[in-house]
Protein backbone atom coordinates (compact mmCIF):
# COMPACT_ATOMS: atom_id res chain seq x y z
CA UNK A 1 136.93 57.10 120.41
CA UNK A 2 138.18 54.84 123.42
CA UNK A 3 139.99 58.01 124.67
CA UNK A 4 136.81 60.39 124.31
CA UNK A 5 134.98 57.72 126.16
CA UNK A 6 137.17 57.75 128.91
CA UNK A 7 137.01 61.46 129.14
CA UNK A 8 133.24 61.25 129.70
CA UNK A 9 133.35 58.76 132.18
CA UNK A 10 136.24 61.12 134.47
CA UNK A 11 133.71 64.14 133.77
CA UNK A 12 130.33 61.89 135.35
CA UNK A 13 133.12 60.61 138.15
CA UNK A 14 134.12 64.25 139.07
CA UNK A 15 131.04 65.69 138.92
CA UNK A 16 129.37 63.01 141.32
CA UNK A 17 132.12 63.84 143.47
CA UNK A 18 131.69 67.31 143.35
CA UNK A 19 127.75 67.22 144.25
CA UNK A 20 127.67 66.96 147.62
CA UNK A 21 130.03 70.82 147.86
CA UNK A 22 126.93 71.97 145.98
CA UNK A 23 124.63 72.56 148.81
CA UNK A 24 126.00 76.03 148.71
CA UNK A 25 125.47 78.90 146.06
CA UNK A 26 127.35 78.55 142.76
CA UNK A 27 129.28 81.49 143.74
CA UNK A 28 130.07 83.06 147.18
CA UNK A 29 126.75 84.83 148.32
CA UNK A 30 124.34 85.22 150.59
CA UNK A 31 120.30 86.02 150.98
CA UNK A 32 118.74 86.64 153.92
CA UNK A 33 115.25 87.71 154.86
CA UNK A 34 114.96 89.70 157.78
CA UNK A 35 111.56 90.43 159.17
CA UNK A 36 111.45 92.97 161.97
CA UNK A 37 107.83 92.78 164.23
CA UNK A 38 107.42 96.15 165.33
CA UNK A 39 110.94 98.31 163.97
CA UNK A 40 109.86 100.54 161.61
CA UNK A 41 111.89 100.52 157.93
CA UNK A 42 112.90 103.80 158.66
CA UNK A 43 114.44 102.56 161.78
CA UNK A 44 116.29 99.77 160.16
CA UNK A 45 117.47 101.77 157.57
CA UNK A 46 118.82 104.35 159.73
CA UNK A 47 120.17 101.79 161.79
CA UNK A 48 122.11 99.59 159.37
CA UNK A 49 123.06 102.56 157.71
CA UNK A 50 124.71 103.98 160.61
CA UNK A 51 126.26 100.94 161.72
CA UNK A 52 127.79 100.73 157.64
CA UNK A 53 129.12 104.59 158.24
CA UNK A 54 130.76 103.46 162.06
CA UNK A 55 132.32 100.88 159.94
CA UNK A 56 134.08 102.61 157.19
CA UNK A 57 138.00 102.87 157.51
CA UNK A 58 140.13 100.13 158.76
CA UNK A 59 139.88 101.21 162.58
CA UNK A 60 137.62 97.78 163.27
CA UNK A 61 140.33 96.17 161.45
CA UNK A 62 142.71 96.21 164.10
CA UNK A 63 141.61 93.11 166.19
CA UNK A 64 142.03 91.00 163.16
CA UNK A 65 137.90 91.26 162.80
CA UNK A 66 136.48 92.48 159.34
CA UNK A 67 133.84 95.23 161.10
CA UNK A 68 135.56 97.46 159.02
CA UNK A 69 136.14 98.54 155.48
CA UNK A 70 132.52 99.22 154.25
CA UNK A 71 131.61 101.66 151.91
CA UNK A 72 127.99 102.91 151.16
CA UNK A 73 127.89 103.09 147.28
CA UNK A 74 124.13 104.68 147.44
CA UNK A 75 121.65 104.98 149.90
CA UNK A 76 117.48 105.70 149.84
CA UNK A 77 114.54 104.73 152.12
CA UNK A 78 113.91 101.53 149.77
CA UNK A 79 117.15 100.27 149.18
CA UNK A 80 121.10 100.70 150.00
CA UNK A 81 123.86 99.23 148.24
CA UNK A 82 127.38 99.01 149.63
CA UNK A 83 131.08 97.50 149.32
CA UNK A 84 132.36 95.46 151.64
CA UNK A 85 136.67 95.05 151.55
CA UNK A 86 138.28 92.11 153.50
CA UNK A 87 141.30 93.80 155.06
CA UNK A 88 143.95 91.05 154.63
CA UNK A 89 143.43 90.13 151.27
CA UNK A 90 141.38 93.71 149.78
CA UNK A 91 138.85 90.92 148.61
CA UNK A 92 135.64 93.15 147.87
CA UNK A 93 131.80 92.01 148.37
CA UNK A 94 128.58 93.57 146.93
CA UNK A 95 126.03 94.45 149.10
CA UNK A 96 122.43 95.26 148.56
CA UNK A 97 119.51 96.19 151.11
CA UNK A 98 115.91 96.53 150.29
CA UNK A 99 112.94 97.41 152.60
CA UNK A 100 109.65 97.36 152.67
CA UNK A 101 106.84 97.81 154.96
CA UNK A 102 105.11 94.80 156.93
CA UNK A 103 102.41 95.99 158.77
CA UNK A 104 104.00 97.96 161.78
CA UNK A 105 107.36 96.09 160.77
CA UNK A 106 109.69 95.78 158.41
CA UNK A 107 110.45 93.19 156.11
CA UNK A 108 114.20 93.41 154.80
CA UNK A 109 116.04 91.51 151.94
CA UNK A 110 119.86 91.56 152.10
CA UNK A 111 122.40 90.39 149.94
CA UNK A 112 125.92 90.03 149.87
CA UNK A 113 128.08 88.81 146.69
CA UNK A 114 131.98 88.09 146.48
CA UNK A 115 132.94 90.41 143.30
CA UNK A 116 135.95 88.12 142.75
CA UNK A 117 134.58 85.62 139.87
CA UNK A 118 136.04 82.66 140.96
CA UNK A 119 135.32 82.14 144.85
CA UNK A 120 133.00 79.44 145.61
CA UNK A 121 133.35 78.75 149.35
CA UNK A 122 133.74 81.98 151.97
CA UNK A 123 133.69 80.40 155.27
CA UNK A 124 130.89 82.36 155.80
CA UNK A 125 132.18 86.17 155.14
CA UNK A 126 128.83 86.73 152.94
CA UNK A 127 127.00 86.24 155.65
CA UNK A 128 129.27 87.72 158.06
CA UNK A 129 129.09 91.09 155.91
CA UNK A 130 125.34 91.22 156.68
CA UNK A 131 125.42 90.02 159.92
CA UNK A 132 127.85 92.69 161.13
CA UNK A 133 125.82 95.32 159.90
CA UNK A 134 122.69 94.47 161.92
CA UNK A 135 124.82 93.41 165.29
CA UNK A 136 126.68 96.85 164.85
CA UNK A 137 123.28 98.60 164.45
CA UNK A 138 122.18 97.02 167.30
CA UNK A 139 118.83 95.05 165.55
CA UNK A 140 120.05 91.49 166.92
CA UNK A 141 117.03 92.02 169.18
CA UNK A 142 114.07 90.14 170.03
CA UNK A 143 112.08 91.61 167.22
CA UNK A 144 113.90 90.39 164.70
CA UNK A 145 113.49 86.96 162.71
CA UNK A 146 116.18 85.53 159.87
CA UNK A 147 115.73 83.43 156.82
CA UNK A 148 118.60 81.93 155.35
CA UNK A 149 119.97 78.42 154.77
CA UNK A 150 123.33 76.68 152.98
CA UNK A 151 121.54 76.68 149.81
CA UNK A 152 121.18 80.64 150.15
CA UNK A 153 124.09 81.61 151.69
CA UNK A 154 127.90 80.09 151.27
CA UNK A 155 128.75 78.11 154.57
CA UNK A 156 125.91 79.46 156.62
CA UNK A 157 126.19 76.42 159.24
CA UNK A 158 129.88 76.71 159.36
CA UNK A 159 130.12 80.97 159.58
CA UNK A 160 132.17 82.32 162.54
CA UNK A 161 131.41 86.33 162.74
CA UNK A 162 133.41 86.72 165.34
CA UNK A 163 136.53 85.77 162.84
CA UNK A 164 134.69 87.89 159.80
């Protein structure tokens, strides 16, 4: 009984421990809300999905970047879906786009998912994933406003896209 006591009491101590790492998603991921003033969705969706087709292949790879290796799984004016394959280690990532009108706008959910079950922490390549598809597409404008925090996306305060 002594032993299944002192069990418990290592569980409580490890998991108080552990609490502060859990500002982030229980698995690597990110959401992000983008809302877009005046871009139509049509625009945005031509746009990212462009920017996901320039990115295919391993050619971006080459500078040790990751603005490469996407894959568009399926693609419609409300929603895309893609793959997203880290080039050193062929980790793959989920990705899923939906749009929908706001007013003369856009308003644009985006997620990004690591496939591998275990991953907890990313440095940020969930967000990076999403990130490189609107810089590529050349949205990182003025008209454009993001949503996101740790709590939504792995390691959002620590990302560095120009790494991922």
């Amino acid at each position: 009984m002594a032993s299944l006591q002192f069990l418990l009491i290592l569980s409580v101590i490890g998991l108080s421990a552990a609490l502060p790492a859990l500002q982030y998603p229980i698995h690597a991921s990110c959401n992000i809300q983008w809302t877009f003033a005046t871009t139509s969705c049509d625009k945005v969706n031509e746009a990212l999905y462009a920017a996901a087709n320039k990115m295919q292949g391993t050619t971006g790879c080459d500078d040790g970047s990751e603005k490469c290796l996407y894959t568009v799984e399926s693609h419609s004016a409300s929603k895309m879906t893609l793959k997203h394959e880290t080039p050193k280690k062929h980790y793959k990532d989920d990705l899923t786009i939906t749009f929908s009108a706001s007013g003369s706008g856009c308003s644009v959910k985006a997620a990004s998912t690591s496939e591998t079950w275990y991953a907890y922490l990313d440095d940020g390549t969930n967000y990076c994933n999403l990130e490189n598809l609107l810089t590529v597409g050349g949205l990182k404008t003025s008209d454009v406003t993001e949503q996101t925090s740790d709590s939504q996306c792995t390691q959002y305060s620590s990302r560095d896209c120009s790494k991922y």
